[in-house]
Structures are given as structure tokens and as C-alpha cells.
PDB file of N, CA and C in Angstrom:
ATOM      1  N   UNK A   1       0.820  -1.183   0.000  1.00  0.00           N
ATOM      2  CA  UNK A   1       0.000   0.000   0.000  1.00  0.00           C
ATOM      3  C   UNK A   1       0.865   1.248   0.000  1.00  0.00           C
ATOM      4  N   UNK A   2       1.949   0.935   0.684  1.00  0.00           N
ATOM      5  CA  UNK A   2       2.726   2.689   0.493  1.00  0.00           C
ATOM      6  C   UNK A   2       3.594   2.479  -0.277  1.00  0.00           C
ATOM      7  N   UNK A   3       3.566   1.645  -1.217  1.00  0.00           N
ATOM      8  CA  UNK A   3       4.381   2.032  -3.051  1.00  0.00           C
ATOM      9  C   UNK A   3       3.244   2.330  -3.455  1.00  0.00           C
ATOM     10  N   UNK A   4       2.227   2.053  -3.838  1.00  0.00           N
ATOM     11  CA  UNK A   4       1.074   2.130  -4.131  1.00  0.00           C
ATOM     12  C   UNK A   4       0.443   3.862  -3.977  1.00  0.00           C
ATOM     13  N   UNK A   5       0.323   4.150  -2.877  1.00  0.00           N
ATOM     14  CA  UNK A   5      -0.085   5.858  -2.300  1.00  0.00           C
ATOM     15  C   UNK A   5       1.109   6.579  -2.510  1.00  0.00           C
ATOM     16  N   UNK A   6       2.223   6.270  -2.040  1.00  0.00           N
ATOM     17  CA  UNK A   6       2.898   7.193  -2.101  1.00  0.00           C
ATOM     18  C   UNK A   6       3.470   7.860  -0.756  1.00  0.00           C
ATOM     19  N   UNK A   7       3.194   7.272   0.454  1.00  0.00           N
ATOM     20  CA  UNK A   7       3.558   7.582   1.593  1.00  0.00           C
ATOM     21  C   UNK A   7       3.549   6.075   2.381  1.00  0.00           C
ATOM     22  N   UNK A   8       4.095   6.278   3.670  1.00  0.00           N
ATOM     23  CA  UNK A   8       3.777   5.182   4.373  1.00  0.00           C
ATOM     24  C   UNK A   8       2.570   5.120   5.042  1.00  0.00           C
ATOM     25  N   UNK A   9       2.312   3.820   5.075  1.00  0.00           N
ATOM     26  CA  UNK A   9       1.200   2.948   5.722  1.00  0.00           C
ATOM     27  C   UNK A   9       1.960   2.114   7.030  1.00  0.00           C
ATOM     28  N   UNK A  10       1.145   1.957   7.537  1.00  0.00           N
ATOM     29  CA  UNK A  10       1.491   1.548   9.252  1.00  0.00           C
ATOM     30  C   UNK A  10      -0.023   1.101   9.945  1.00  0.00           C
ATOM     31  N   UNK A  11       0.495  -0.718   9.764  1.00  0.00           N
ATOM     32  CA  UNK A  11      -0.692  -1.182  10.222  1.00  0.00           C
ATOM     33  C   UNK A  11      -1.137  -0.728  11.903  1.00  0.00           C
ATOM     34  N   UNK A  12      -2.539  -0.906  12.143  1.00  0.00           N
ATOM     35  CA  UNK A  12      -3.062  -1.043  13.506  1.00  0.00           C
ATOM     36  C   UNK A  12      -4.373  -1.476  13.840  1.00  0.00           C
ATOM     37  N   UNK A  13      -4.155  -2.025  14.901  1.00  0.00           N
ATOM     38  CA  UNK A  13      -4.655  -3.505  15.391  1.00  0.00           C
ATOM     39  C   UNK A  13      -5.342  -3.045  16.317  1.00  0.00           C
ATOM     40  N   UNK A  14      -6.695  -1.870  16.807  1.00  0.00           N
ATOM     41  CA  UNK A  14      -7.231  -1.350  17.765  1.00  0.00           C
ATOM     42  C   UNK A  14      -8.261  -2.368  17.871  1.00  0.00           C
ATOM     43  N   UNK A  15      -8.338  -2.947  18.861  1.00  0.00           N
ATOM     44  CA  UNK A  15     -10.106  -3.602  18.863  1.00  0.00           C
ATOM     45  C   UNK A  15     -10.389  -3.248  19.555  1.00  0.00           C
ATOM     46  N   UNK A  16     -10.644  -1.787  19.783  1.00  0.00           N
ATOM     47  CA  UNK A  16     -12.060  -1.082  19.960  1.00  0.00           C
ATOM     48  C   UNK A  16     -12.592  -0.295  18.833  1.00  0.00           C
ATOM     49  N   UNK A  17     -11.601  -0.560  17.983  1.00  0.00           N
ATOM     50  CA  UNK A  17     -12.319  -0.148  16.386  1.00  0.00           C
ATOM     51  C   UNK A  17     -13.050  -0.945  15.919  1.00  0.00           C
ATOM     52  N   UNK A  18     -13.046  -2.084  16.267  1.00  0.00           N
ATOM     53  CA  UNK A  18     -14.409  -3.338  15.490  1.00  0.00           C
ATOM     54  C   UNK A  18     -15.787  -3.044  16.705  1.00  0.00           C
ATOM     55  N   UNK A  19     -15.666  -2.170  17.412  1.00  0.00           N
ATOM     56  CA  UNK A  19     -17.169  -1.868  18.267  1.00  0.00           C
ATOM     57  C   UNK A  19     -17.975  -3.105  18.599  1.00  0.00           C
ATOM     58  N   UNK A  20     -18.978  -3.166  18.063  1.00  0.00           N
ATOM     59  CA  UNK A  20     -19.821  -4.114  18.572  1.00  0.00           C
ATOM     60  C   UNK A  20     -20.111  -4.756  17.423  1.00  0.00           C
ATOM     61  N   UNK A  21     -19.475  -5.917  17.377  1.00  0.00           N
ATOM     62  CA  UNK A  21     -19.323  -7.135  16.374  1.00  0.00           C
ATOM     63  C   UNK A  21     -20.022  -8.510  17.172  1.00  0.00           C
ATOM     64  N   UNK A  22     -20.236  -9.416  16.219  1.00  0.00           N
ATOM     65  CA  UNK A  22     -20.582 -10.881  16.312  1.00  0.00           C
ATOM     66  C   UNK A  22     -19.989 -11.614  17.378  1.00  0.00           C
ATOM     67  N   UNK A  23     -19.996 -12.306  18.196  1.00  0.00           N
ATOM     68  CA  UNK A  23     -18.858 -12.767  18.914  1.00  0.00           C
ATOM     69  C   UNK A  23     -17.793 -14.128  17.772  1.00  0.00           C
ATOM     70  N   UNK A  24     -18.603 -14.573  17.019  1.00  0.00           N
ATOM     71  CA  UNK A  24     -17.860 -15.184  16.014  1.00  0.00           C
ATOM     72  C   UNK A  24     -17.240 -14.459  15.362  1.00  0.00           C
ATOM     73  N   UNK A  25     -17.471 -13.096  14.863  1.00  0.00           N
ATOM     74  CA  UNK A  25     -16.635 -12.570  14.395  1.00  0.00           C
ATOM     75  C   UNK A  25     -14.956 -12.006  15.336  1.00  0.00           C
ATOM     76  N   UNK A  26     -15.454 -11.681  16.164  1.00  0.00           N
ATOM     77  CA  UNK A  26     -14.364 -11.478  17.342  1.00  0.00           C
ATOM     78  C   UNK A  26     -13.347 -12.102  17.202  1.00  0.00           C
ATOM     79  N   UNK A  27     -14.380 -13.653  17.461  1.00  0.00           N
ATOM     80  CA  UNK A  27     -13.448 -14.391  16.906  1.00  0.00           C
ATOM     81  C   UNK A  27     -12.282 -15.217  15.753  1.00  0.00           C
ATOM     82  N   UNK A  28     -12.606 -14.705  14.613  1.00  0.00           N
ATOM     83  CA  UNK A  28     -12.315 -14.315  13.588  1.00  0.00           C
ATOM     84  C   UNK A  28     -10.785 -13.684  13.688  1.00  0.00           C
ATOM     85  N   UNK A  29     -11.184 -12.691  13.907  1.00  0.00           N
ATOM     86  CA  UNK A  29     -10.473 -11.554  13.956  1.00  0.00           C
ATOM     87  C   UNK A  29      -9.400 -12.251  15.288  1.00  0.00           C
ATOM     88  N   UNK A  30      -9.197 -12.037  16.339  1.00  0.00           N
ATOM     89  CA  UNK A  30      -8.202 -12.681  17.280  1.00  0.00           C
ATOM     90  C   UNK A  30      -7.464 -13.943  16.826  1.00  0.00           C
ATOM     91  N   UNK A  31      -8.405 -15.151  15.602  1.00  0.00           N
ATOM     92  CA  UNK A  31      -7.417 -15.447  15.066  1.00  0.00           C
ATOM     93  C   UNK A  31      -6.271 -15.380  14.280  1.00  0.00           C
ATOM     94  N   UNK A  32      -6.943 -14.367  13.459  1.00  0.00           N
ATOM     95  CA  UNK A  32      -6.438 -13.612  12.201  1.00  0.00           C
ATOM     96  C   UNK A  32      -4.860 -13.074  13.064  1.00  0.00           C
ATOM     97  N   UNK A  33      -5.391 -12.467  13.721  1.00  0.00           N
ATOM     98  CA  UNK A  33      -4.499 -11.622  14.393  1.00  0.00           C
ATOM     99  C   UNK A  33      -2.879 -12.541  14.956  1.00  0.00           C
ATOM    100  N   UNK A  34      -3.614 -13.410  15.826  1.00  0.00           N
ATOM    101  CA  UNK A  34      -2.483 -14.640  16.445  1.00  0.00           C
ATOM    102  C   UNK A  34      -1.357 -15.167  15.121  1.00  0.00           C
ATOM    103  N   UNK A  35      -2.486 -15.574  13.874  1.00  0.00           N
ATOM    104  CA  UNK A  35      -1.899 -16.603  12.600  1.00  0.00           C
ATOM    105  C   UNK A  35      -2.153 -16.010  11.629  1.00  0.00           C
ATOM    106  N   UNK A  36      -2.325 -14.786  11.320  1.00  0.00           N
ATOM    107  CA  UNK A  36      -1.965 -14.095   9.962  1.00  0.00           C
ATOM    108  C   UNK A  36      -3.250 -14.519   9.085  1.00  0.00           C
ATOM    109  N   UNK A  37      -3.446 -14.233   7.893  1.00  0.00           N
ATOM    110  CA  UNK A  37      -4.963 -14.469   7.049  1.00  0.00           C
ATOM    111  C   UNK A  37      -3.784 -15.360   5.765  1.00  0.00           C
ATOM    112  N   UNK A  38      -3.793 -16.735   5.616  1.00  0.00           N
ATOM    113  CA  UNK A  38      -3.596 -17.286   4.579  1.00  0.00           C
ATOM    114  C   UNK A  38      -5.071 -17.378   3.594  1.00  0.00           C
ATOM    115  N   UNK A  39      -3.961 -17.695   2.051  1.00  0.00           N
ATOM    116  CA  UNK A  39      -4.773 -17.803   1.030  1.00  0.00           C
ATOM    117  C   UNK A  39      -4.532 -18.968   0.483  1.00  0.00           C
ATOM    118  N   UNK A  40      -4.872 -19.479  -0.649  1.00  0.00           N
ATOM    119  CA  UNK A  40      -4.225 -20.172  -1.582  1.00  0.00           C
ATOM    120  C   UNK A  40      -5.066 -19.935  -2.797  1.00  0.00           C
ATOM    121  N   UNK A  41      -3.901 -19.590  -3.368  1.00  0.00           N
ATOM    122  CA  UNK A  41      -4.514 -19.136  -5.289  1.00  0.00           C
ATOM    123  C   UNK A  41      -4.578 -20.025  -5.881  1.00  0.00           C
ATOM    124  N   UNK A  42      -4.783 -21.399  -5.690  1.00  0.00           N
ATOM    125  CA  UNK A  42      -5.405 -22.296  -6.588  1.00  0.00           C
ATOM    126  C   UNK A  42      -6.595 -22.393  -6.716  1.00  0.00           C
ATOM    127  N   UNK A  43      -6.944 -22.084  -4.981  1.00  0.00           N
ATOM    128  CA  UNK A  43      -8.594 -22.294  -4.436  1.00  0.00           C
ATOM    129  C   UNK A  43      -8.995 -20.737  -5.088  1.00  0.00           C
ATOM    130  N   UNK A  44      -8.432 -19.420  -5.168  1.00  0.00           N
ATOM    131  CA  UNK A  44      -9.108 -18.566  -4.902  1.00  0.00           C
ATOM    132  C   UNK A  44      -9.442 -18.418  -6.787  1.00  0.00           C
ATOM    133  N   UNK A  45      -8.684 -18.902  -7.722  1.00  0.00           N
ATOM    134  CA  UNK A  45      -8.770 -19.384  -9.003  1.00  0.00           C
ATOM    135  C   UNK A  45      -9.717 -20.341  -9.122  1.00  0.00           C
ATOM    136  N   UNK A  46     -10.441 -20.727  -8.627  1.00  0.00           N
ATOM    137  CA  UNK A  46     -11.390 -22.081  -8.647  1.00  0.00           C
ATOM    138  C   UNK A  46     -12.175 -21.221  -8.503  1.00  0.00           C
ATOM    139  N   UNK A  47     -12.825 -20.497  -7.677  1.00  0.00           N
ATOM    140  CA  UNK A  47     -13.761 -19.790  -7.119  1.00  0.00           C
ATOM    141  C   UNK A  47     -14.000 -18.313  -8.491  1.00  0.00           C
ATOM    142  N   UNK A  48     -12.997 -17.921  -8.578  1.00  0.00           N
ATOM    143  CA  UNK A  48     -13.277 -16.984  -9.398  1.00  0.00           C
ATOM    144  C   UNK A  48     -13.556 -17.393 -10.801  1.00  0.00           C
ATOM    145  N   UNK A  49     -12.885 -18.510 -11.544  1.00  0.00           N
ATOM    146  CA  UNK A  49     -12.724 -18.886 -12.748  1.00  0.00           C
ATOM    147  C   UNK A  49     -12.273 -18.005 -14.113  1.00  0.00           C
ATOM    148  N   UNK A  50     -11.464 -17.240 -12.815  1.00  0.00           N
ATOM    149  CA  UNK A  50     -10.151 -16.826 -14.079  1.00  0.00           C
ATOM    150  C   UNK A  50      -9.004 -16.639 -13.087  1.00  0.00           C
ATOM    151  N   UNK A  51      -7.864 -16.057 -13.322  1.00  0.00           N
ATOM    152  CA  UNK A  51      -7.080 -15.543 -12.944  1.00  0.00           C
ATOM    153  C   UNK A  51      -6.822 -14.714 -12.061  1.00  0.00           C
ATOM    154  N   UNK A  52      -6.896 -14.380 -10.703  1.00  0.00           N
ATOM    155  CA  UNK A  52      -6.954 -13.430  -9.868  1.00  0.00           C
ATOM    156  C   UNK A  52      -5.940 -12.368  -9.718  1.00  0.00           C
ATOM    157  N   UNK A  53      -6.277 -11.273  -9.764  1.00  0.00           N
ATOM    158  CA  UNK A  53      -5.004 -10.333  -9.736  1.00  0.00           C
ATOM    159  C   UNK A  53      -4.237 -10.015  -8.505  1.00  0.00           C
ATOM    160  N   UNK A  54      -3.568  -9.359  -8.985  1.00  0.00           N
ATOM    161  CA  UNK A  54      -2.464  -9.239  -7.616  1.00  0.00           C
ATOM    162  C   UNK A  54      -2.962  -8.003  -6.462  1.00  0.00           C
ATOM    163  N   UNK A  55      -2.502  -8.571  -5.434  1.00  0.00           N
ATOM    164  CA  UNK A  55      -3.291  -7.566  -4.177  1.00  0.00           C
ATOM    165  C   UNK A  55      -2.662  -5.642  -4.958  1.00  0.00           C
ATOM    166  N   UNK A  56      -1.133  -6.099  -5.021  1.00  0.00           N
ATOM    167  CA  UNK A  56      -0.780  -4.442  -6.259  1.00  0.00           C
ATOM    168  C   UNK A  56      -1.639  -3.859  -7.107  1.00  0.00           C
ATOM    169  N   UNK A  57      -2.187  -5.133  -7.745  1.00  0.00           N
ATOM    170  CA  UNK A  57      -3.070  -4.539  -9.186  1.00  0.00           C
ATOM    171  C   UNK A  57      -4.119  -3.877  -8.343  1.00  0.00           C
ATOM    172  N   UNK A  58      -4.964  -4.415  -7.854  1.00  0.00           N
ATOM    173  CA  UNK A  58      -6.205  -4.497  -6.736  1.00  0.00           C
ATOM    174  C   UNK A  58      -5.883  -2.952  -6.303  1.00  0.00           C
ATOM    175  N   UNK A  59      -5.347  -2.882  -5.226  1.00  0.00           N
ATOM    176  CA  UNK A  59      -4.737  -1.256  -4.926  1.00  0.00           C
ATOM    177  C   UNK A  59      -4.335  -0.097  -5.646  1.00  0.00           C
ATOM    178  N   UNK A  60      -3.558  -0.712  -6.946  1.00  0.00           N
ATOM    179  CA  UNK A  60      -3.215   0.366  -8.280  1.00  0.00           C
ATOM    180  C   UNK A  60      -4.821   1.210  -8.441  1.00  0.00           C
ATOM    181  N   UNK A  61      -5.475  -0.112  -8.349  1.00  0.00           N
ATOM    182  CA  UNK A  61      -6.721   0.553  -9.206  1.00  0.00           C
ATOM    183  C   UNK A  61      -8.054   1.070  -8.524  1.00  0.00           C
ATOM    184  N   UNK A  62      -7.646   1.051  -7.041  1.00  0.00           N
ATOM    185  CA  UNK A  62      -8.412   1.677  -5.917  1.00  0.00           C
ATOM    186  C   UNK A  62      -8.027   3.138  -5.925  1.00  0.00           C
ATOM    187  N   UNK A  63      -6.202   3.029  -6.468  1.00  0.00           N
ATOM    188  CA  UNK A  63      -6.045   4.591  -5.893  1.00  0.00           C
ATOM    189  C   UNK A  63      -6.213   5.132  -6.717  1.00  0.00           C
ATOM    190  N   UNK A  64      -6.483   4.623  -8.123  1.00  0.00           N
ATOM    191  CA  UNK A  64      -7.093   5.598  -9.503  1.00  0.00           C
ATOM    192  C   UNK A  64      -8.610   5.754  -9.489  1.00  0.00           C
ATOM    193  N   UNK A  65      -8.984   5.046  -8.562  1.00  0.00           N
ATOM    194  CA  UNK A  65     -10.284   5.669  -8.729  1.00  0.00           C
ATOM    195  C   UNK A  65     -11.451   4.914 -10.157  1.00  0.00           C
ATOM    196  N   UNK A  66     -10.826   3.813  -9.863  1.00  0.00           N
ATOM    197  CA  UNK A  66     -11.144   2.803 -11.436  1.00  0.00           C
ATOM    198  C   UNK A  66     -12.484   1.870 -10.345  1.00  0.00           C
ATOM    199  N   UNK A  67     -13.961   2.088 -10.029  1.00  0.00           N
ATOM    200  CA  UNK A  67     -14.971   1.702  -9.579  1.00  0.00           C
ATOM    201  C   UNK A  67     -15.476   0.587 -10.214  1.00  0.00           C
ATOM    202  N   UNK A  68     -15.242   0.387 -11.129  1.00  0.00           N
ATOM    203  CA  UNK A  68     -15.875  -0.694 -11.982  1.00  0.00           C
ATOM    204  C   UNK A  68     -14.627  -1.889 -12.217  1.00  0.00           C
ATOM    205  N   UNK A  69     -13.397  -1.676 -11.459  1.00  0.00           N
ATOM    206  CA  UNK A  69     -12.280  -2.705 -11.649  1.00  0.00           C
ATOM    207  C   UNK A  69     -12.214  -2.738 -10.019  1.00  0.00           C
ATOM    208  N   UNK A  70     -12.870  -2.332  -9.309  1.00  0.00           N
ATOM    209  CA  UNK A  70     -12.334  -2.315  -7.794  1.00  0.00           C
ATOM    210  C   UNK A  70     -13.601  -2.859  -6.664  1.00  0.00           C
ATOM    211  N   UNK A  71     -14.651  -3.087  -7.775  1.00  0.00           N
ATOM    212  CA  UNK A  71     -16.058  -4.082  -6.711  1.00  0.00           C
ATOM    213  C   UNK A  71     -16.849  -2.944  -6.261  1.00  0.00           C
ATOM    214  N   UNK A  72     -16.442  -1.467  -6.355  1.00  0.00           N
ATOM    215  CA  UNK A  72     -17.859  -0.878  -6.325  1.00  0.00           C
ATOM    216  C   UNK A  72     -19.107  -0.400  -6.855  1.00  0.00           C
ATOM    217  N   UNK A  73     -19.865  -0.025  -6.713  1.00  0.00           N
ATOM    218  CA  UNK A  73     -20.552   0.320  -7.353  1.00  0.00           C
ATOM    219  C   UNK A  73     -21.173   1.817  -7.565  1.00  0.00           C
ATOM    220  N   UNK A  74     -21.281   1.851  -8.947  1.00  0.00           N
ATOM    221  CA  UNK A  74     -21.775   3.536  -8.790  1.00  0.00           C
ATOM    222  C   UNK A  74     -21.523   3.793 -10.510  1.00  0.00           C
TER     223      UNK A  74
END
């Protein structure tokens, strides 16, 4: 993200920023946190049925402002 913007980024981990969540989700999240969020791009290629782009591309095209390549809508 900060090749991407252009400044640094600096993760943080407040949970009192997730407020009032699920308790499954809580839990979620405290795992995430302990063991990191794995993927695997074979599975995530199965699911999509093409090619998935790179978390770079993904971000390139958030910070251009490209809505229709980035899942929103409008």
C-alpha cells in the first residue's frame, strides 16, 4: 500500500475499532491476528474462474479511482 499511495502505511490492530461485532466474528479476527490471514490461489482461481489479480493490481486501481475494476458500485 505505500508504493502504491505514495507515503507510508502503518498497520493497527485497535479492537475497539471493530465496536460491537458478532462474537464469532471477534473471533475471527483474534485469530487472524495470532496466525496471519492465509490464502491459496489455486482455491481462490477455482472460485473466481479466471485468474486473480495481484493484491498491487487491486490497490493500483483503488487509488485511480477505477470503480468498476475495484467491486464498487456507482
Amino acid at each position: 500500500m505505500s508504493d502504491v499511495l505514495g507515503h507510508e502505511i502503518v498497520e493497527r490492530r485497535d479492537r475497539d475499532v471493530l465496536g460491537d461485532v458478532p462474537p464469532g466474528l471477534r473471533v475471527m479476527f483474534d485469530h487472524y491476528d495470532r496466525h496471519g490471514l492465509l490464502g491459496n490461489p489455486l482455491t481462490l482461481r477455482a472460485i473466481l474462474g479466471r485468474e486473480p489479480r495481484s493484491l498491487r493490481a487491486y490497490l493500483e486501481e483503488l487509488a485511480q479511482g477505477d470503480p468498476a475494476r475495484s467491486g464498487e458500485q456507482g
